[in-house]
Protein backbone atom coordinates (compact mmCIF):
# COMPACT_ATOMS: atom_id res chain seq x y z
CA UNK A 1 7.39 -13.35 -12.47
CA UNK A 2 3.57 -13.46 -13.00
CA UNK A 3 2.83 -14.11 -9.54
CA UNK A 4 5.60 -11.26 -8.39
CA UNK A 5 3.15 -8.73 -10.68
CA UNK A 6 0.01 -9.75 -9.11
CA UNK A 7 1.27 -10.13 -5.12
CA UNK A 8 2.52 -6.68 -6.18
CA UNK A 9 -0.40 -5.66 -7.52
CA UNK A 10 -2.82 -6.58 -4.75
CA UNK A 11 -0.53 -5.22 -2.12
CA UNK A 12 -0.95 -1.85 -3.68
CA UNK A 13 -4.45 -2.45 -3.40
CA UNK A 14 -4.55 -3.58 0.32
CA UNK A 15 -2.27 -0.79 1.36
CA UNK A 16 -4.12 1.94 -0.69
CA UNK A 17 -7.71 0.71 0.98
CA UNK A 18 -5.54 0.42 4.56
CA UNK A 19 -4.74 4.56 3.95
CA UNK A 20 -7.76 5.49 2.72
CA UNK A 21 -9.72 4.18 5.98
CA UNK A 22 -7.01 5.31 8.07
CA UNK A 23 -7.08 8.70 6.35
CA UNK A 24 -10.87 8.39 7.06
CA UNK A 25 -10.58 7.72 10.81
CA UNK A 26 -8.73 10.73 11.42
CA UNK A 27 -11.02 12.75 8.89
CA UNK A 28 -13.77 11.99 10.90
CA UNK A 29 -12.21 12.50 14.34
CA UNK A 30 -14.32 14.47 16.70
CA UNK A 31 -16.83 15.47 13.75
CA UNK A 32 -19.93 15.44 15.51
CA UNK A 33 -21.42 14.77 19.34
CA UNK A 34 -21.43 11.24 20.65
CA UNK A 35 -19.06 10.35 17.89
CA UNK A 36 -16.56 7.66 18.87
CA UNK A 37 -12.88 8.93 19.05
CA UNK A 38 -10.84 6.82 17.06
CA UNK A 39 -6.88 5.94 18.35
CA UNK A 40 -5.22 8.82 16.13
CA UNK A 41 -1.93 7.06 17.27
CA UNK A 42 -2.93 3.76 15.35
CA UNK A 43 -4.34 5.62 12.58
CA UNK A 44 -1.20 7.45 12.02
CA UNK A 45 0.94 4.12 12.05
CA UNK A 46 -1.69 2.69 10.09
CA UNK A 47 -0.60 5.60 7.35
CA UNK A 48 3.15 5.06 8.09
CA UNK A 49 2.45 1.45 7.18
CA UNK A 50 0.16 1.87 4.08
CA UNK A 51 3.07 3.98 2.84
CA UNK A 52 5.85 2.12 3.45
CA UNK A 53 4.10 -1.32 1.55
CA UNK A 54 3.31 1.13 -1.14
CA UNK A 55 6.91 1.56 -1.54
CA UNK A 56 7.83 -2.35 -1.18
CA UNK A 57 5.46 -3.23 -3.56
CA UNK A 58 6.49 -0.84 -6.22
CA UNK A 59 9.86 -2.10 -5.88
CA UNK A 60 8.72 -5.44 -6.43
CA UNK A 61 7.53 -4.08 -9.45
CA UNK A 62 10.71 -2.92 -10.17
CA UNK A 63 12.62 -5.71 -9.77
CA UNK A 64 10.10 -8.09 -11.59
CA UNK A 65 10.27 -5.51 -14.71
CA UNK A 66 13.89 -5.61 -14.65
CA UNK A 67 13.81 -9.34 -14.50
CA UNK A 68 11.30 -9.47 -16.95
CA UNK A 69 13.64 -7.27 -19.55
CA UNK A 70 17.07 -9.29 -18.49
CA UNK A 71 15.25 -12.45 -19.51
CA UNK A 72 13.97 -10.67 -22.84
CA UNK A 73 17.63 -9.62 -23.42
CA UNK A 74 18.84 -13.04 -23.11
CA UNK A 75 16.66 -15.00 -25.33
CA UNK A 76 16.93 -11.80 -28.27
């Protein structure tokens, strides 16, 4: 259940750094001459994504702290 926790816990991570440059792509769109343009469509999927593994992974969570108390409950 260890390992659940911490493939949990570093897919949070990965999909809150994933939103925050995708949320920084389309900050920065069009902010200045010369500046690339960045693919707003990928961006936006890009946030779709990051949110939907935030969700996975906090129900990994779930399900490994509800494991984690079943087991508890069995050995009391």
């Amino acid at each position: 259940m260890i390992d659940a926790v911490r493939t949990a816990t570093f897919g949070l991570l990965a999909a809150s750094r994933q939103f925050d440059a995708s949320a920084g792509r389309i900050a920065r769109a069009g902010t200045g001459p010369g500046s690339d343009e960045p693919d707003l469509a990928t961006a936006a999927a890009d946030l779709v994504s990051a949110r939907l593994q935030v969700r996975l992974n906090a129900a990994i969570l779930g399900a490994a702290d509800d494991a984690t108390k079943r087991l508890l409950d069995i050995r009391a």
